[in-house]
Structure formats: C-alpha cells, structure tokens
C-alpha atoms as a PDB file:
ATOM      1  CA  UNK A   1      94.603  70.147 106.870  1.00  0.00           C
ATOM      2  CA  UNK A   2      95.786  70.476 110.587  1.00  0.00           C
ATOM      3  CA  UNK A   3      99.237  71.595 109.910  1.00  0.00           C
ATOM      4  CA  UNK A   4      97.384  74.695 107.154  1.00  0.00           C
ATOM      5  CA  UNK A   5      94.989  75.571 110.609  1.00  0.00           C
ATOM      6  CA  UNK A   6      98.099  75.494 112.498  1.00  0.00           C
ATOM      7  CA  UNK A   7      99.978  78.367 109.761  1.00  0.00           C
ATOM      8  CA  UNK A   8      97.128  79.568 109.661  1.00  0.00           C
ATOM      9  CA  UNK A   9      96.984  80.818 113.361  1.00  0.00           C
ATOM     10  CA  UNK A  10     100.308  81.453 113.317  1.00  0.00           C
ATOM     11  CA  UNK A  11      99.997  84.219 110.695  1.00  0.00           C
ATOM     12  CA  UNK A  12      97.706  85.701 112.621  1.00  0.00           C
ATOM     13  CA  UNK A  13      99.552  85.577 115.551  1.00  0.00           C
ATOM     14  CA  UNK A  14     102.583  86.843 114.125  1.00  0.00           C
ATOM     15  CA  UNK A  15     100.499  89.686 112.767  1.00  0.00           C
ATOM     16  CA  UNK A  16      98.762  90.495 116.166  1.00  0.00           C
ATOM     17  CA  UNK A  17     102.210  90.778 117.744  1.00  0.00           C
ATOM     18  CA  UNK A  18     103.705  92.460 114.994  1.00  0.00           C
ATOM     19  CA  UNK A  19     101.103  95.077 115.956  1.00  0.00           C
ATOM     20  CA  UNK A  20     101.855  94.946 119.688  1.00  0.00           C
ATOM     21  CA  UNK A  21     105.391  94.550 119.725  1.00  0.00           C
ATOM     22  CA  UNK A  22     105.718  97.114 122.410  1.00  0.00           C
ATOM     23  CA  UNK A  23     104.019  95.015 124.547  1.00  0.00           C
ATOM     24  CA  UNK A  24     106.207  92.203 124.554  1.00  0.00           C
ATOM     25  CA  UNK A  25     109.275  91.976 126.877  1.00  0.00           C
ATOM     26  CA  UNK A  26     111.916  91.036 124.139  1.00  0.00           C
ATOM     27  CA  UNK A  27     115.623  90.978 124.049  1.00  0.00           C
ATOM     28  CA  UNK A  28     117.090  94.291 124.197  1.00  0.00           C
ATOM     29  CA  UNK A  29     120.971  94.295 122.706  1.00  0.00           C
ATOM     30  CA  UNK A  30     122.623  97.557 123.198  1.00  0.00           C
ATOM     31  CA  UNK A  31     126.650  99.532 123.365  1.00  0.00           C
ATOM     32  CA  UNK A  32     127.393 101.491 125.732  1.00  0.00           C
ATOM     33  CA  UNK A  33     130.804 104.078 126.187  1.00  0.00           C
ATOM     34  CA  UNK A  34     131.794 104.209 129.177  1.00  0.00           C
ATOM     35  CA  UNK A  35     133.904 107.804 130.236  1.00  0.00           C
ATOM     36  CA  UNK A  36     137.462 106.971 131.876  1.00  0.00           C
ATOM     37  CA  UNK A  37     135.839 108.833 134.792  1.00  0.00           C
ATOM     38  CA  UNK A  38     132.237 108.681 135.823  1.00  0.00           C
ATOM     39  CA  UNK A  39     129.106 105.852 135.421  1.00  0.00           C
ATOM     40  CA  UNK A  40     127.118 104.842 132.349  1.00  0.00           C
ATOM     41  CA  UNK A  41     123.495 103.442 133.410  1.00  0.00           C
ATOM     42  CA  UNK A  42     120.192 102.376 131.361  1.00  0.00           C
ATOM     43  CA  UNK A  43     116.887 102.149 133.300  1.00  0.00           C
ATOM     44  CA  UNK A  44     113.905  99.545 132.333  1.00  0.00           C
ATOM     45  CA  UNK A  45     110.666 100.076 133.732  1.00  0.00           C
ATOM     46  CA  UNK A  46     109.567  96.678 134.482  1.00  0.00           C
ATOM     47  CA  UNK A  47     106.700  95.232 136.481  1.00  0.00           C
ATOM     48  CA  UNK A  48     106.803  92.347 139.461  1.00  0.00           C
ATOM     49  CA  UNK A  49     107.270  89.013 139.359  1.00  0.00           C
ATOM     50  CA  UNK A  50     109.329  88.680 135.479  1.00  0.00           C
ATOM     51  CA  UNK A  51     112.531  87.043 135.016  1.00  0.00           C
ATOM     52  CA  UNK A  52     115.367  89.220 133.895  1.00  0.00           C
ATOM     53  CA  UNK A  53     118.456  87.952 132.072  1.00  0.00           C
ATOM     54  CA  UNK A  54     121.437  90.306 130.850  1.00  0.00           C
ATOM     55  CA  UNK A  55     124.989  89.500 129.849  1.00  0.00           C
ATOM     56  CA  UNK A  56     127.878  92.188 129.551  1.00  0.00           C
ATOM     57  CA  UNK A  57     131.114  92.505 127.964  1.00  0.00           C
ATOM     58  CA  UNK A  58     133.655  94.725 126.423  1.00  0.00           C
ATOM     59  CA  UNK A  59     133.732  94.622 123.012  1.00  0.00           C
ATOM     60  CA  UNK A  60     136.147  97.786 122.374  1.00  0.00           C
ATOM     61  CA  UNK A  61     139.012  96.017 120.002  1.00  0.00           C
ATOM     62  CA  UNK A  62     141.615  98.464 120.719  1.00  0.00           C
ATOM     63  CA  UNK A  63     141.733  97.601 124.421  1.00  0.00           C
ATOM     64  CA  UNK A  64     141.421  93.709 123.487  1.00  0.00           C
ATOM     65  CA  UNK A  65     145.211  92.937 123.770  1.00  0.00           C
ATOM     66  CA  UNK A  66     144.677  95.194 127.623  1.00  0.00           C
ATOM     67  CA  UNK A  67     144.300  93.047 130.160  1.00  0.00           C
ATOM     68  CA  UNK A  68     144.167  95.922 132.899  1.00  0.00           C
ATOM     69  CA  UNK A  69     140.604  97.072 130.697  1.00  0.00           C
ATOM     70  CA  UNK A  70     138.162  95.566 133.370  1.00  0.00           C
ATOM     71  CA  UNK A  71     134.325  97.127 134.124  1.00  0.00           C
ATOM     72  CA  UNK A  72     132.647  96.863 137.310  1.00  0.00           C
ATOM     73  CA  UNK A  73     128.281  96.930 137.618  1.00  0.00           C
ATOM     74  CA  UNK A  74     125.621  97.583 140.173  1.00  0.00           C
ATOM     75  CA  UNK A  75     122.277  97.133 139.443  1.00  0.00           C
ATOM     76  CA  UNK A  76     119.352  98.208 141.644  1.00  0.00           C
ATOM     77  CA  UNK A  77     115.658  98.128 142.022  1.00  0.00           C
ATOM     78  CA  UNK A  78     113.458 100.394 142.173  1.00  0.00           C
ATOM     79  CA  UNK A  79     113.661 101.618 146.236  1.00  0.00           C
ATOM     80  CA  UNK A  80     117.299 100.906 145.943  1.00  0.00           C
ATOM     81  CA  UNK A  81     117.921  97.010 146.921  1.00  0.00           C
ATOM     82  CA  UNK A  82     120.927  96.198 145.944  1.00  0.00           C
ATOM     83  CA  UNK A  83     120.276  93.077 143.057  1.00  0.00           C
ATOM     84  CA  UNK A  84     123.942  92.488 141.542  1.00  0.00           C
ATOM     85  CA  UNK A  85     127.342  94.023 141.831  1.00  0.00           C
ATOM     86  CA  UNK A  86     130.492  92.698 140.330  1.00  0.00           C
ATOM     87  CA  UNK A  87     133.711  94.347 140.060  1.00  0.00           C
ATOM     88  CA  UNK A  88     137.047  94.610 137.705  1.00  0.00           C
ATOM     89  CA  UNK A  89     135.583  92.156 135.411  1.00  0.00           C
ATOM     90  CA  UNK A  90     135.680  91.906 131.538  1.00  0.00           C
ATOM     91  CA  UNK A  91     132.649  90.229 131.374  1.00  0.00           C
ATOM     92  CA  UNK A  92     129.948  89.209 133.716  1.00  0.00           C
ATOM     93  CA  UNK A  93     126.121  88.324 133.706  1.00  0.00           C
ATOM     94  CA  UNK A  94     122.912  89.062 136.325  1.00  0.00           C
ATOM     95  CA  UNK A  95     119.963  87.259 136.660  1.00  0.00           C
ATOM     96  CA  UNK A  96     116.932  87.823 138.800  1.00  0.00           C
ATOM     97  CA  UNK A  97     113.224  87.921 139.154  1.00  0.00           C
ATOM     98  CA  UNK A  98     111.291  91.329 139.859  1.00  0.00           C
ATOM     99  CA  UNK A  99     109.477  91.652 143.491  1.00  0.00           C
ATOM    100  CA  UNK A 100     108.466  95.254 142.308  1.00  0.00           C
ATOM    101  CA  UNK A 101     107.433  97.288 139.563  1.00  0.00           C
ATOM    102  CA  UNK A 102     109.243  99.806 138.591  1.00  0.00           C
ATOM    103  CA  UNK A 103     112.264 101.110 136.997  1.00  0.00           C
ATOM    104  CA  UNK A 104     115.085  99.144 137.494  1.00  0.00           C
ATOM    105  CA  UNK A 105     118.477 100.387 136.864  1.00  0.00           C
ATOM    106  CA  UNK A 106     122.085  98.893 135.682  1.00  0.00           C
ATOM    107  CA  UNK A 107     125.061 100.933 135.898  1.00  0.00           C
ATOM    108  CA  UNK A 108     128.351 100.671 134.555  1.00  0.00           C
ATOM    109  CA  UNK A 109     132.033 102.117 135.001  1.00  0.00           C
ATOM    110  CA  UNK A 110     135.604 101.387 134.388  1.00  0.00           C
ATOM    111  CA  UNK A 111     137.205  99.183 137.035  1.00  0.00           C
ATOM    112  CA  UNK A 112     140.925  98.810 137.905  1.00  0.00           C
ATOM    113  CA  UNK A 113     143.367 101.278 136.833  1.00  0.00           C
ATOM    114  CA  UNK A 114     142.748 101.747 133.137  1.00  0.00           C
ATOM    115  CA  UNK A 115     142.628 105.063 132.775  1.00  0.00           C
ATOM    116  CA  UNK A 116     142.516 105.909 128.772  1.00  0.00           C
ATOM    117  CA  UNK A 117     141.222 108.934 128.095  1.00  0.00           C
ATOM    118  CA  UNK A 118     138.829 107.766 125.157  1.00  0.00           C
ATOM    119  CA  UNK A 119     136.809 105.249 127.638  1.00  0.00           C
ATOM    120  CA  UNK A 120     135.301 101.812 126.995  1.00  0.00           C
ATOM    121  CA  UNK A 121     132.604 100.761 125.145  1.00  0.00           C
ATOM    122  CA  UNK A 122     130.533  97.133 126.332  1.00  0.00           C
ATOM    123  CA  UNK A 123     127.899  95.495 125.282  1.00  0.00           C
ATOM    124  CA  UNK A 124     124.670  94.942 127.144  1.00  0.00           C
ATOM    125  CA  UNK A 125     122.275  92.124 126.073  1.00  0.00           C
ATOM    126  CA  UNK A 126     119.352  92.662 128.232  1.00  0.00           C
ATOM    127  CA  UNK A 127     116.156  89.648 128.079  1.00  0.00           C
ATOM    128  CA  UNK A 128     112.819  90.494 129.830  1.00  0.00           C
ATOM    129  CA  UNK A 129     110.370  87.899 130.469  1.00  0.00           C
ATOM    130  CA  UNK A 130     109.192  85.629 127.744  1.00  0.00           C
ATOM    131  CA  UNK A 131     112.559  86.896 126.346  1.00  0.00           C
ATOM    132  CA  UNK A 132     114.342  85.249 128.759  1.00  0.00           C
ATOM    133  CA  UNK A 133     112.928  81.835 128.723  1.00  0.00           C
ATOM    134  CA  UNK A 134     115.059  78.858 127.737  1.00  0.00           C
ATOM    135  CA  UNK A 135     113.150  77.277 124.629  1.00  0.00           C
ATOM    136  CA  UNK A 136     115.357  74.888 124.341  1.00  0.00           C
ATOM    137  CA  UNK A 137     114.663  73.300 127.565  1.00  0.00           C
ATOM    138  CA  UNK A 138     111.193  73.544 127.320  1.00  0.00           C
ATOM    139  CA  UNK A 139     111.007  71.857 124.256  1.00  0.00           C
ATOM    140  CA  UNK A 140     113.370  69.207 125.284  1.00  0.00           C
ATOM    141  CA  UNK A 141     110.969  68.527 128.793  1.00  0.00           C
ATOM    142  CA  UNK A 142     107.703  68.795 126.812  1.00  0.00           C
ATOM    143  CA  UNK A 143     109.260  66.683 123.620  1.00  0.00           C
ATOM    144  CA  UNK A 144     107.862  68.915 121.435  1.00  0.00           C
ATOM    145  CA  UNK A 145     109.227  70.360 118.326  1.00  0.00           C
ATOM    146  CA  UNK A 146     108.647  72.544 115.050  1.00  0.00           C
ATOM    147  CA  UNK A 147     105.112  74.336 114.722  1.00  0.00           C
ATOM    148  CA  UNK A 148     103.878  72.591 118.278  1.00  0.00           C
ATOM    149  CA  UNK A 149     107.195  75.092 119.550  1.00  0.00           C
ATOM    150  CA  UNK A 150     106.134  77.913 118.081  1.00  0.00           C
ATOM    151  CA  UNK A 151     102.334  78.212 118.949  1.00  0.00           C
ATOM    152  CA  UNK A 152     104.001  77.458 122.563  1.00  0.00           C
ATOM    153  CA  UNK A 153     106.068  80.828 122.369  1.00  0.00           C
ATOM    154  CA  UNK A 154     103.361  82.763 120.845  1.00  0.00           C
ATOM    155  CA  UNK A 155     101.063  81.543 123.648  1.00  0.00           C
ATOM    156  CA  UNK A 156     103.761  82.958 126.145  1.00  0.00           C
ATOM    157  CA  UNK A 157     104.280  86.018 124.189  1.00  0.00           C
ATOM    158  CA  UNK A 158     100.126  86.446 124.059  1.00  0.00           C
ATOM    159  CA  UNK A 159     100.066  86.009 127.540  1.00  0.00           C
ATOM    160  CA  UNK A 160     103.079  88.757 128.154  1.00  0.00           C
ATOM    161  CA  UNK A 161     100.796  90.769 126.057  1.00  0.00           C
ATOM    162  CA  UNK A 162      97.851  90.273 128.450  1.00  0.00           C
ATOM    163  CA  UNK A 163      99.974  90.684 131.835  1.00  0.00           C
ATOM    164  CA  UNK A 164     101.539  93.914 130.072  1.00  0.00           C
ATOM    165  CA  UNK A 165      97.797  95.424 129.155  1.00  0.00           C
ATOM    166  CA  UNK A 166      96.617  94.672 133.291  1.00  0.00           C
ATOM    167  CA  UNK A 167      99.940  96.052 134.191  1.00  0.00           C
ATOM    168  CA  UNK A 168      99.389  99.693 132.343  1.00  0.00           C
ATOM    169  CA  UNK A 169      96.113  99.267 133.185  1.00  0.00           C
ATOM    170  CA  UNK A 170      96.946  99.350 136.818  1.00  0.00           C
ATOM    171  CA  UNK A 171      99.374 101.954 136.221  1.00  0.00           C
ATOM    172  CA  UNK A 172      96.281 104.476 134.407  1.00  0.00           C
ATOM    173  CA  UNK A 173      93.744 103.518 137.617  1.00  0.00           C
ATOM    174  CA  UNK A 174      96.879 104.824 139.854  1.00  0.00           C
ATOM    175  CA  UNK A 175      97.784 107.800 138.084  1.00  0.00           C
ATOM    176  CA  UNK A 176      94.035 108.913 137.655  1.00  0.00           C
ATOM    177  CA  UNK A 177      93.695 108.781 141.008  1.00  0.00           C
ATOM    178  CA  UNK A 178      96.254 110.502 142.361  1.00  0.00           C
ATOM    179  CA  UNK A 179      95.684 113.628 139.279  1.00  0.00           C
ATOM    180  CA  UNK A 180      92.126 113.200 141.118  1.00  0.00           C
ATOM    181  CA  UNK A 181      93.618 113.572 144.279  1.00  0.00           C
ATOM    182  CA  UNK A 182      95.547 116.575 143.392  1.00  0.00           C
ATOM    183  CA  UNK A 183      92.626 118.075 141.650  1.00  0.00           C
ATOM    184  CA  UNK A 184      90.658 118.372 144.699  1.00  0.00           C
ATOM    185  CA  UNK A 185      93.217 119.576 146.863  1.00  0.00           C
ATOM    186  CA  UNK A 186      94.004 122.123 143.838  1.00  0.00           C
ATOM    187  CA  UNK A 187      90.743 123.063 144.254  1.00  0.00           C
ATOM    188  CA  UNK A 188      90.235 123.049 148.267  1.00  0.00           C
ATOM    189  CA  UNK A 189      93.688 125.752 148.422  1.00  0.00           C
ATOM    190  CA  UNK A 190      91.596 128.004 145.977  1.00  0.00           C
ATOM    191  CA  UNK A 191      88.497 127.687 148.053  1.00  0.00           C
ATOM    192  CA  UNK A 192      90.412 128.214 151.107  1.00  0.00           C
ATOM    193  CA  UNK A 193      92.818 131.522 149.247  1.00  0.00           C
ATOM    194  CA  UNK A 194      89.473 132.592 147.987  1.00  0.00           C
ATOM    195  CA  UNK A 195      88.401 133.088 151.471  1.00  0.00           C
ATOM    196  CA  UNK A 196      91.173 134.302 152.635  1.00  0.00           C
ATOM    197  CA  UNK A 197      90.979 136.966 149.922  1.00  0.00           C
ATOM    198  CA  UNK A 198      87.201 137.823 150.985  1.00  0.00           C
ATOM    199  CA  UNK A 199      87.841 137.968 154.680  1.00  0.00           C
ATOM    200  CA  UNK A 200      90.924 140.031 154.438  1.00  0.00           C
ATOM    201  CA  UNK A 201      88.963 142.584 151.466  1.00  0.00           C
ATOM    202  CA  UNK A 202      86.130 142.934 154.301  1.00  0.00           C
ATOM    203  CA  UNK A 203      88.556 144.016 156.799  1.00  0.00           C
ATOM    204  CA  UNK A 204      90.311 146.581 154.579  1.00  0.00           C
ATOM    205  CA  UNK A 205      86.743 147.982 154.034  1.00  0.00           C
ATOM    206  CA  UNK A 206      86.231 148.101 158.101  1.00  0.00           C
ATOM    207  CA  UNK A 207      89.483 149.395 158.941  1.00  0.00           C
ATOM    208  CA  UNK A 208      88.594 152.117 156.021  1.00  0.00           C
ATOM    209  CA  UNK A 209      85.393 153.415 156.874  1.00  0.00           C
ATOM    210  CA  UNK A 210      86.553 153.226 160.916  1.00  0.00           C
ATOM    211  CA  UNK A 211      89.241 155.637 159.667  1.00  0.00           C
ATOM    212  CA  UNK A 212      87.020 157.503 157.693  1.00  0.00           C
ATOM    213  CA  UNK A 213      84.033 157.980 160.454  1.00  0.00           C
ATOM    214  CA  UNK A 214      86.965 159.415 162.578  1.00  0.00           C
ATOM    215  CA  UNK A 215      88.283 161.532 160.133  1.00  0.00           C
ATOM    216  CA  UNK A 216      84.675 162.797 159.644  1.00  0.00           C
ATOM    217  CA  UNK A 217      84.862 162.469 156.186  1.00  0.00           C
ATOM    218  CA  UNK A 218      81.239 160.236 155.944  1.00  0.00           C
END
C-alpha cells in the first residue's frame, strides 16, 4: 500500500513538473561553431546563490586527428567578474556558485594557431542548480535508494520551482517599480513642457499686443 502512495505522488509530481518545466534549472546540452576569427558566447540568466556546472569539448571529427585544434573560454558574471578562463585547450570544465543574479555569460574562440577557414564546432553541457547536484553521492551518504531517491529529487526540483517563482517574483516587484518610476517622471516633463508651453504662449500674446498698441492698430 505504501509503495502505490509513494507512485502515486510521484505521478503527480512528475505531472506538476512536466507542467513547470521552465521553472526548473535542468541540464542544458548544446553545439556551438566557432568562426576561425572572432568569439562564440551563450548567456543564462540565472539568479544568486545556485551551483553551476558546464563541461566543454570539441567534437568536430575532421579536426580530431589536429592536435594544433585547441579552444580557449572566459566566462563572466553579470558586472563583469571574471569567473573562469582557460586557454588552448581541447577540453576543459567550470564550476561555480552565483553571488548575483543575472545573466551570466560563457564565451568561446579558437586558441593556438589553427586557422581553418570552416571553424570549430564544441560542445557545451551546461547544469544549473538541482541539475547540477551529484545524486549519486547523496544517495550513497543518505543510504537511500530506488523510489526513497526519487521523491528526494523531486523535492529538490519542487523546491527549485519555489525559489524560481520568489525569484521572478522579485524580478516583477522591480520592474513595476521602476515602469512606476518612469511613469511619473513621464508625467512630471509633460507637466513641466506644458508649462513651459503656457508661459511662453502668454508672452507671445504680450509681446503682440505691446507691438500692436504701438503700432496703433488696437
């Protein structure tokens, strides 16, 4: 009966993050071609305080057999720090936990003196948060295995869910307040050009009828 509750609430787990997928930080495994000249980069907006994991390599089989093919990487945090950079390599790996929210961005180029005209293409396995948690040695410190395992990622995942909702909640208080911000100063510069208009319309109308009581005309 306890191990039907316990497929039974993983269903419904599954479901509710089938639904919210988005939500999740999850394992992100893309290629990227690299120009003979010039940087590749990919951007993640990502909030504070979640582990990041990412492996890179070249994959391109024509330049397999080349052993001057080598890639150098920066990558960089949102106001610029400086989180990993490796150079000439045919493979490397960064790891790191966000002090900021924000975008954070990788970028890639062609190290050495390979110069073929065609470029390189690597691949870029990139883990974000519950993504990037070793399973394996949880469930060897916790001695737990099977279904207990799984409710124990979906838990994590659930909880990713409910940082990720306070986190774009945060985000909407922010933006309303600066578009409320802007508003009124939008609407202080028309008060003010409004003014401006009046004052300078009653001058014109002054100036005139001066010219005109001179003129005799009225």
């Amino acid at each position: 009966m306890a191990e039907r509750r316990a497929e039974a609430i993983l269903l419904v787990a599954l479901l509710l993050l089938g639904c919210s997928g988005h939500l999740v930080p999850v394992t992100e495994a893309v290629w990227l071609t690299i120009p003979s000249s010039g940087t590749k980069c990919v951007s993640e907006e990502i909030q504070s305080n979640v582990v990041v994991l990412a492996d890179y390599y070249i994959v391109d089989e024509e330049h397999a057999h080349l052993h001057t093919a080598t890639i150098s990487s920066r990558v960089t945090s949102p106001y610029g720090n400086n989180l990993h950079h490796n150079e000439n390599v045919t493979h490397g790996q960064f790891a790191f936990t966000t002090s900021e929210a924000g975008n954070y961005l990788a970028c890639f180029w062609i190290g050495g003196k390979h110069q073929e005209a065609a470029g390189l293409t690597i691949g870029l396995d990139w883990k974000i948060g519950i993504a990037a948690k070793d399973w394996e040695s949880v469930a060897k410190r916790e001695k737990i295995q099977g279904m207990e395992l799984e409710l124990l990622k979906l838990e994590g995942a659930v909880q990713a869910i409910h940082d990720n909702l306070i986190y774009l909640k945060n985000r909407e208080a922010e933006m309303r307040e600066v578009s409320e911000k802007t508003n009124a100063r939008v609407a202080r510069f028309s008060l003010m050009s409004l003014g401006a208009c009046i004052v300078v319309s009653v001058l014109q109308l002054w100036h005139l009828r001066r010219f005109f009581e001179r003129k005799k005309l009225i």
